[in-house]
C-alpha atoms as a PDB file:
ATOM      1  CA  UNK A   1      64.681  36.029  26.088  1.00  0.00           C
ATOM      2  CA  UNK A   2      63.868  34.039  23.496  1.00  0.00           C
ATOM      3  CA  UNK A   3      65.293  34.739  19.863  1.00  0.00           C
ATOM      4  CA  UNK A   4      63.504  36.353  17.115  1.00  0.00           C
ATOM      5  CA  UNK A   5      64.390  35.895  13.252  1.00  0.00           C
ATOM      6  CA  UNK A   6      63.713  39.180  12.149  1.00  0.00           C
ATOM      7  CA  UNK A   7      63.212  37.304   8.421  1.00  0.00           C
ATOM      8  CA  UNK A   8      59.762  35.316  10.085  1.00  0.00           C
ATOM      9  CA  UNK A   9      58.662  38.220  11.517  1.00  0.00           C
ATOM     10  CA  UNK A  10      58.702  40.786   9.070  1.00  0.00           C
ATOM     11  CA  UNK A  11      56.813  38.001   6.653  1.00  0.00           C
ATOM     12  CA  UNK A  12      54.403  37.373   9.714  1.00  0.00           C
ATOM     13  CA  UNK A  13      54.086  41.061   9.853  1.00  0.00           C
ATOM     14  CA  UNK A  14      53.721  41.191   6.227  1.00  0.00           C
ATOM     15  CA  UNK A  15      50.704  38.883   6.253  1.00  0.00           C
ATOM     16  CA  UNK A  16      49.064  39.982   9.120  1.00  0.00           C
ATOM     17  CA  UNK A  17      49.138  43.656   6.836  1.00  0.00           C
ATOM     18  CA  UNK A  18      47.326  41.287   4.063  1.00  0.00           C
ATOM     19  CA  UNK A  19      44.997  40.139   5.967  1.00  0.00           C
ATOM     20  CA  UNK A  20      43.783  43.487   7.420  1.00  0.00           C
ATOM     21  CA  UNK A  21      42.867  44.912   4.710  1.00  0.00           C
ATOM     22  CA  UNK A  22      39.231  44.543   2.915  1.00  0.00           C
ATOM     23  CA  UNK A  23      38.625  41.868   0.813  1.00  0.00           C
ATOM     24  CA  UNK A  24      36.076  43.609  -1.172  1.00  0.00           C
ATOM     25  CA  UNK A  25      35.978  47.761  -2.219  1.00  0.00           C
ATOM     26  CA  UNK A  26      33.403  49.438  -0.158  1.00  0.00           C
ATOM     27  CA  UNK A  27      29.934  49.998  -1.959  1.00  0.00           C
ATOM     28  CA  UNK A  28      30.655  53.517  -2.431  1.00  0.00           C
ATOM     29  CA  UNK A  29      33.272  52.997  -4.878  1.00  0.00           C
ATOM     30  CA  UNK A  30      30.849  50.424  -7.533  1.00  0.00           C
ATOM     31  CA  UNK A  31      27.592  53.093  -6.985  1.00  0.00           C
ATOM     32  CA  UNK A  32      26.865  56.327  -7.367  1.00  0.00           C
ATOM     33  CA  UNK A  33      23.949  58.625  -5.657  1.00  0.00           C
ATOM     34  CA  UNK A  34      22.424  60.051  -8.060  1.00  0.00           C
ATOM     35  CA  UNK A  35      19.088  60.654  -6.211  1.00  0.00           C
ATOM     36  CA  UNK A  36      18.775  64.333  -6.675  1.00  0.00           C
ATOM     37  CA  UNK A  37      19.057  63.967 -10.757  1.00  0.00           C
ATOM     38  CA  UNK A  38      15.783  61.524 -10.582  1.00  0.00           C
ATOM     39  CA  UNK A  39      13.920  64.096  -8.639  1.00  0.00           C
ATOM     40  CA  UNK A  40      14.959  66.456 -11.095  1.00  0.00           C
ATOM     41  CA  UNK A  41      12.625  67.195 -14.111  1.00  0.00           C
ATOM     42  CA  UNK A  42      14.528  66.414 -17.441  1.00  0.00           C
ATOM     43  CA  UNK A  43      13.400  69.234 -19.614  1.00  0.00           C
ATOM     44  CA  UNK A  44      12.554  68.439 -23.251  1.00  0.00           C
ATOM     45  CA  UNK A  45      15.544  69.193 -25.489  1.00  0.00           C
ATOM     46  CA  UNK A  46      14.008  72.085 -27.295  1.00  0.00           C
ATOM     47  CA  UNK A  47      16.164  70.900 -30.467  1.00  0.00           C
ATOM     48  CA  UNK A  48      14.798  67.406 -30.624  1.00  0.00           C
ATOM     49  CA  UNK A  49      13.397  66.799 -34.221  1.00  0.00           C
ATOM     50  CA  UNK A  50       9.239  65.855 -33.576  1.00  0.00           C
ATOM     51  CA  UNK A  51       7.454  63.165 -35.021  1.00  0.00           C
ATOM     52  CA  UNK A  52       5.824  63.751 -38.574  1.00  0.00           C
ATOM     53  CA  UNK A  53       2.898  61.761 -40.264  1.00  0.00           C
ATOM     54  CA  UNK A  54      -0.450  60.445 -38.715  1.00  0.00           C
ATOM     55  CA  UNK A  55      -0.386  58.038 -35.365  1.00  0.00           C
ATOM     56  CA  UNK A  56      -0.579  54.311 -36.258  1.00  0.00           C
ATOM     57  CA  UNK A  57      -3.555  52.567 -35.448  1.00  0.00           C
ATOM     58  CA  UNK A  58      -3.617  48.664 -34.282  1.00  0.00           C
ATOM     59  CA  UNK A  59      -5.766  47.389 -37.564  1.00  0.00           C
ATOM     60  CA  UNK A  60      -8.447  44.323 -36.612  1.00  0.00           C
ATOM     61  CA  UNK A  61      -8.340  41.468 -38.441  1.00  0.00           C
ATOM     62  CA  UNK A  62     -10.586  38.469 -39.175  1.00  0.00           C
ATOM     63  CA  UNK A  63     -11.361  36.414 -36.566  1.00  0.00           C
ATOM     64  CA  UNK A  64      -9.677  33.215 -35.273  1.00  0.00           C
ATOM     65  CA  UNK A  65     -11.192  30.196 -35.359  1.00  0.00           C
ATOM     66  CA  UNK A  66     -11.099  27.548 -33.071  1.00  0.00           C
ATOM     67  CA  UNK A  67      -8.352  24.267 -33.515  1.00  0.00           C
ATOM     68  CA  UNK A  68      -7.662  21.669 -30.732  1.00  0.00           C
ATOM     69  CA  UNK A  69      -4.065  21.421 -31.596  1.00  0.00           C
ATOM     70  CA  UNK A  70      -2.773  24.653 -31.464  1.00  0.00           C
ATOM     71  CA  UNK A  71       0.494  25.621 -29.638  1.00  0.00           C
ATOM     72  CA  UNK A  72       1.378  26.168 -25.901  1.00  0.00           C
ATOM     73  CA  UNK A  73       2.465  30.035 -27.205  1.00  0.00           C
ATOM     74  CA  UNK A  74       3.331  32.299 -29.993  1.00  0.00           C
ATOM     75  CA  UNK A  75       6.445  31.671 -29.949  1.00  0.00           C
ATOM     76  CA  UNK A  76       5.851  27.870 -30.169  1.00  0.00           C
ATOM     77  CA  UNK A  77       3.876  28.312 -32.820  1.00  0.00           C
ATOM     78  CA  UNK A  78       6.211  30.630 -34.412  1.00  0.00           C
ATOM     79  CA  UNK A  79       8.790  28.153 -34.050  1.00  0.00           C
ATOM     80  CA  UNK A  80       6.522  25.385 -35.625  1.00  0.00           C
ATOM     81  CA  UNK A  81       5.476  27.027 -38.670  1.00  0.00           C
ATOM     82  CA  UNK A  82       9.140  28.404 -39.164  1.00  0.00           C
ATOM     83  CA  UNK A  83      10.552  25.102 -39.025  1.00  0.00           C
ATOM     84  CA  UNK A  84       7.908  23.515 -41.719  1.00  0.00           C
ATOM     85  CA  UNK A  85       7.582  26.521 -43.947  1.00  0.00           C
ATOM     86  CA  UNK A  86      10.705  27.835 -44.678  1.00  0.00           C
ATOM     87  CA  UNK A  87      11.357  31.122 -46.478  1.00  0.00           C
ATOM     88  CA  UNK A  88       7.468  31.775 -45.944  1.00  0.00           C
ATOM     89  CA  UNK A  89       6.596  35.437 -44.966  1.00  0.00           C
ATOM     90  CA  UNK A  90       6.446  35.596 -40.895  1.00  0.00           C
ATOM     91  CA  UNK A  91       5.912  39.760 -40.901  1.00  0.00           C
ATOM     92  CA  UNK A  92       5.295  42.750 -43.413  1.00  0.00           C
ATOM     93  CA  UNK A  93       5.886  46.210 -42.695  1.00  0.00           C
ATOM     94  CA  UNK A  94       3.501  48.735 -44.966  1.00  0.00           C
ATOM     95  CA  UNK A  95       4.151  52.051 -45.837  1.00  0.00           C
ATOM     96  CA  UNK A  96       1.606  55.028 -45.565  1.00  0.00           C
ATOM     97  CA  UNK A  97      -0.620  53.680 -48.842  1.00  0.00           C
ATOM     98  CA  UNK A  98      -1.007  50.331 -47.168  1.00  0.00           C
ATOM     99  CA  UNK A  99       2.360  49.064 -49.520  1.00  0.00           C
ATOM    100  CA  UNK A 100       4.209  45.855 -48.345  1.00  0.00           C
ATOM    101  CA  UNK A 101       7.875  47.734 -47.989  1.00  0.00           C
ATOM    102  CA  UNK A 102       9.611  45.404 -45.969  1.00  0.00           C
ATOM    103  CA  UNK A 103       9.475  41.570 -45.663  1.00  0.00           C
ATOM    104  CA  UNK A 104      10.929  39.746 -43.252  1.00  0.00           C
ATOM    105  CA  UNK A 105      10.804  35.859 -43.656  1.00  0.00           C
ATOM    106  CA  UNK A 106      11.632  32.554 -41.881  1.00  0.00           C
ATOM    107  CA  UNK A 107      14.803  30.773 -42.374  1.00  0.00           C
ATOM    108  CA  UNK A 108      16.628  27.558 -40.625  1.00  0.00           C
END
């Protein structure tokens, strides 16, 4: 015999409902199985333009000599001689002929 507010309980009830529930979705719902596809062979797309002109070749250059004071990396170094050369040439793209068609240069 003891009184009940039905008021407190249906908010008691109401948070009890909260707190049953799942805080987080399950994992099905953020991934999906797509095993079978990767076992799959992806055909070629038989209307898929193909490559034209010869295969580019990695050209040698002249070689490097030896300086104490180099850079940690390239990318150190690239840094360095961006920051003290300014609007120098960093890479050239050539066409077919050997032509310089693109230029791309430093900047601050």
């Amino acid at each position: 015999g003891v009184p009940v507010n039905s008021r407190v309980s249906s908010k008691i009830q109401q948070l009890l409902n909260t707190l049953k529930r799942p805080k987080r979705p399950p994992l099905k719902e953020f991934f999906v199985d797509d095993f079978e596809e990767l076992l799959e062979v992806q055909q070629p797309d038989p209307n898929q333009p193909k490559p034209e002109g010869n295969q580019m070749n990695v050209l040698k250059g002249e070689a490097v000599g030896v300086v104490t004071n180099w850079p940690p990396s390239l990318l150190a170094a690239l840094q360095r001689w961006g920051t003290t050369q300014p609007k120098a040439p960093c890479l050239t793209a050539l066409d077919t002929t050997g032509k310089a068609i693109y230029t791309l240069t430093y900047g601050r």
